[in-house]
C-alpha atoms as a PDB file:
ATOM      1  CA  UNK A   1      -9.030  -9.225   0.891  1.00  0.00           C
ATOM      2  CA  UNK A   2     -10.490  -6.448   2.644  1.00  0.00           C
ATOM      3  CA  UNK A   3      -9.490  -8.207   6.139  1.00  0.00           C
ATOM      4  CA  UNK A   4      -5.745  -7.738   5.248  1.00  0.00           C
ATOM      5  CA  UNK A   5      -6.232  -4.228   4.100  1.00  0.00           C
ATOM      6  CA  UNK A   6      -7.781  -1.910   6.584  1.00  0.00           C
ATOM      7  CA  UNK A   7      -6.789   1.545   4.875  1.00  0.00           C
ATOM      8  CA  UNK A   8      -4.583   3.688   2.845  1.00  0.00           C
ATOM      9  CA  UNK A   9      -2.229   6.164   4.699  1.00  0.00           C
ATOM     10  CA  UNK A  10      -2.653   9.885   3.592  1.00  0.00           C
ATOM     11  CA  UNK A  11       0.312  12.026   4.712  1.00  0.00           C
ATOM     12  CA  UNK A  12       2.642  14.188   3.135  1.00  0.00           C
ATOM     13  CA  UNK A  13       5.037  11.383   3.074  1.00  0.00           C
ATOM     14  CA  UNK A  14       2.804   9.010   1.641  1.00  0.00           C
ATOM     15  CA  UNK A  15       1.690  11.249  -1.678  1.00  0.00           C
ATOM     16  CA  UNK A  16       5.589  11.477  -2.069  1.00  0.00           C
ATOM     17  CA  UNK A  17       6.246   7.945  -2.245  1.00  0.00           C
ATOM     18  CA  UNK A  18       3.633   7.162  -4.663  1.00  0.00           C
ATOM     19  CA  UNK A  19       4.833  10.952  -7.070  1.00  0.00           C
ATOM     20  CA  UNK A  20       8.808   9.726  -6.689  1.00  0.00           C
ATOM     21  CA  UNK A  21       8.955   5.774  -5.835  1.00  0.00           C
ATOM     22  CA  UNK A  22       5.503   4.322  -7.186  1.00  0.00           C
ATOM     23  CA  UNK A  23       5.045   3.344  -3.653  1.00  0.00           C
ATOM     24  CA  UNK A  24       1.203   2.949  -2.335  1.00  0.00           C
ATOM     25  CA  UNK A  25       1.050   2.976   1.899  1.00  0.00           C
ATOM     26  CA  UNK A  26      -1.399   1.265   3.287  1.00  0.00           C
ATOM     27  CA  UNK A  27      -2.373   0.415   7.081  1.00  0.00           C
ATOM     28  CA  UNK A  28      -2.911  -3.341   7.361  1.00  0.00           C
ATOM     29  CA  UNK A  29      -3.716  -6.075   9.637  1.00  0.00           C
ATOM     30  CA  UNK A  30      -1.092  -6.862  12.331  1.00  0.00           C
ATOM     31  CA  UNK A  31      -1.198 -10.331  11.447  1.00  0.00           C
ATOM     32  CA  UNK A  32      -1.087 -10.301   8.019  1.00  0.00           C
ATOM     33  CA  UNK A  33       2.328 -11.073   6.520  1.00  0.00           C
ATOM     34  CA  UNK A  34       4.213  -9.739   3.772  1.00  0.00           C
ATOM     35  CA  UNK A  35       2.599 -12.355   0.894  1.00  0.00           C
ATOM     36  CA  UNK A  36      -0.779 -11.815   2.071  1.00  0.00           C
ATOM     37  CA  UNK A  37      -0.114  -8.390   1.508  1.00  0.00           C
ATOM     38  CA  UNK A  38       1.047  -8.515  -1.573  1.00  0.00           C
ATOM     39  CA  UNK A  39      -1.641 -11.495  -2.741  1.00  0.00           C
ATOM     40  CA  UNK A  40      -4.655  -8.378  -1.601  1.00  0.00           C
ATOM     41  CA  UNK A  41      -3.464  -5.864  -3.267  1.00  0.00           C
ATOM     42  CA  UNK A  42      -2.750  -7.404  -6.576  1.00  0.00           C
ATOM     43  CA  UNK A  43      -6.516  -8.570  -6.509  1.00  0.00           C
ATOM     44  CA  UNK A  44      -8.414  -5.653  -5.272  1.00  0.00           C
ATOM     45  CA  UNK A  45      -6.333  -3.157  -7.307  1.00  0.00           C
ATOM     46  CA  UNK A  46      -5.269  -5.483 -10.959  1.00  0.00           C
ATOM     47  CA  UNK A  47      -1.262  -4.205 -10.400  1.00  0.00           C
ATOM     48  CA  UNK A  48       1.968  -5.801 -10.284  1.00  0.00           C
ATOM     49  CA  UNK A  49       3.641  -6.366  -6.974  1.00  0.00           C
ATOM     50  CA  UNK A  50       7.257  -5.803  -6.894  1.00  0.00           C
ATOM     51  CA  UNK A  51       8.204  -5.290  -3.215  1.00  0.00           C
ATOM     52  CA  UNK A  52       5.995  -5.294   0.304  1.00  0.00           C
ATOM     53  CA  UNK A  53       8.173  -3.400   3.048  1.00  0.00           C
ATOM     54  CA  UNK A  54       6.285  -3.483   6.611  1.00  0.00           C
ATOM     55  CA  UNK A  55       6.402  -2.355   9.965  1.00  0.00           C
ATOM     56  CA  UNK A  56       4.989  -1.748  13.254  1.00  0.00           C
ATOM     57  CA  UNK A  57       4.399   2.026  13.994  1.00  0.00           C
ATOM     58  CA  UNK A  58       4.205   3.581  17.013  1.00  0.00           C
ATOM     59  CA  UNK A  59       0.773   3.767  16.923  1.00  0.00           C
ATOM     60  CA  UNK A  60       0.091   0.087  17.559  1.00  0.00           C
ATOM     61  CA  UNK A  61      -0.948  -0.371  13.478  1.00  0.00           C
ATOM     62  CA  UNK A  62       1.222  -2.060  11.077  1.00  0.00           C
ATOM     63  CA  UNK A  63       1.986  -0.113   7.833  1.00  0.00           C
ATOM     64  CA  UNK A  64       3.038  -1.591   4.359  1.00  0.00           C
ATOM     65  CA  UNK A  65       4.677  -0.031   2.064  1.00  0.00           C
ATOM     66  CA  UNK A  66       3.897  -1.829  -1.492  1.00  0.00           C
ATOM     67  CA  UNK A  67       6.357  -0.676  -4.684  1.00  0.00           C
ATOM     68  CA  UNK A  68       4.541  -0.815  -7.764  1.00  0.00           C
ATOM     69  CA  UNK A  69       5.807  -2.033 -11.167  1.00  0.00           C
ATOM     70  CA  UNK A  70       6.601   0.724 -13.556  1.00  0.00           C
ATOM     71  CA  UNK A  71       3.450  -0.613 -15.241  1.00  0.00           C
ATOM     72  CA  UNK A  72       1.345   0.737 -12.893  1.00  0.00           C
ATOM     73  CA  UNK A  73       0.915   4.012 -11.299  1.00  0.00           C
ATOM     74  CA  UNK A  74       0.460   4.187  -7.841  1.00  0.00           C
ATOM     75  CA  UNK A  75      -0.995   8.080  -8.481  1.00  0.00           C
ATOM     76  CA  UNK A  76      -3.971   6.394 -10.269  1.00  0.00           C
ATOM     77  CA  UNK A  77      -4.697   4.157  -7.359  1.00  0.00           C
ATOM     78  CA  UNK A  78      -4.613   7.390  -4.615  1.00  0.00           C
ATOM     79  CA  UNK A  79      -6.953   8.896  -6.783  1.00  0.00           C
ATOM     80  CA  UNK A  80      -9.198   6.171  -6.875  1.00  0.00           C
ATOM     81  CA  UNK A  81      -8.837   5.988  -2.858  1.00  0.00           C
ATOM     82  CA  UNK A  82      -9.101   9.520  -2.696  1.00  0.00           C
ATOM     83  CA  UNK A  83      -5.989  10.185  -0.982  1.00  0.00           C
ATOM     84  CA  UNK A  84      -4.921  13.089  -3.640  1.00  0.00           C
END
């Protein structure tokens, strides 16, 4: 899984999707697809999926933004990436 995943995304924006939305942002392969995604971080992290948004930035990287169940709290799994 860690060839789908490359790393977590720590802006300002980023910390305020996972505090409001439950939403984790991650940088990910360019060729990984939405199921993959989803499939990765399920199994490296134990959460529920809900929803995988993606898209190509303008830095040549694709970003994924992953919603959370409210289950799970996409706070605890910045802190464990030490993004907050």
């Amino acid at each position: 899984m860690k060839e789908v995943i490359i790393r977590p995304v720590t802006s300002e924006k980023a910390v305020r999707l996972m505090e409001g939305q439950n939403i984790i942002t991650l940088i990910v392969n360019s060729k990984s697809n939405k199921q993959k995604i989803k499939k990765a971080v399920q199994e490296l992290f134990k959460v529920k999926v809900l929803k995988v948004n993606t898209l190509h930035s303008t830095k040549n990287e694709k970003k994924a933004y992953v919603k959370l169940s409210d289950d799970d709290n996409a706070l605890d799994i910045g802190a464990d990436l030490g993004m907050i």
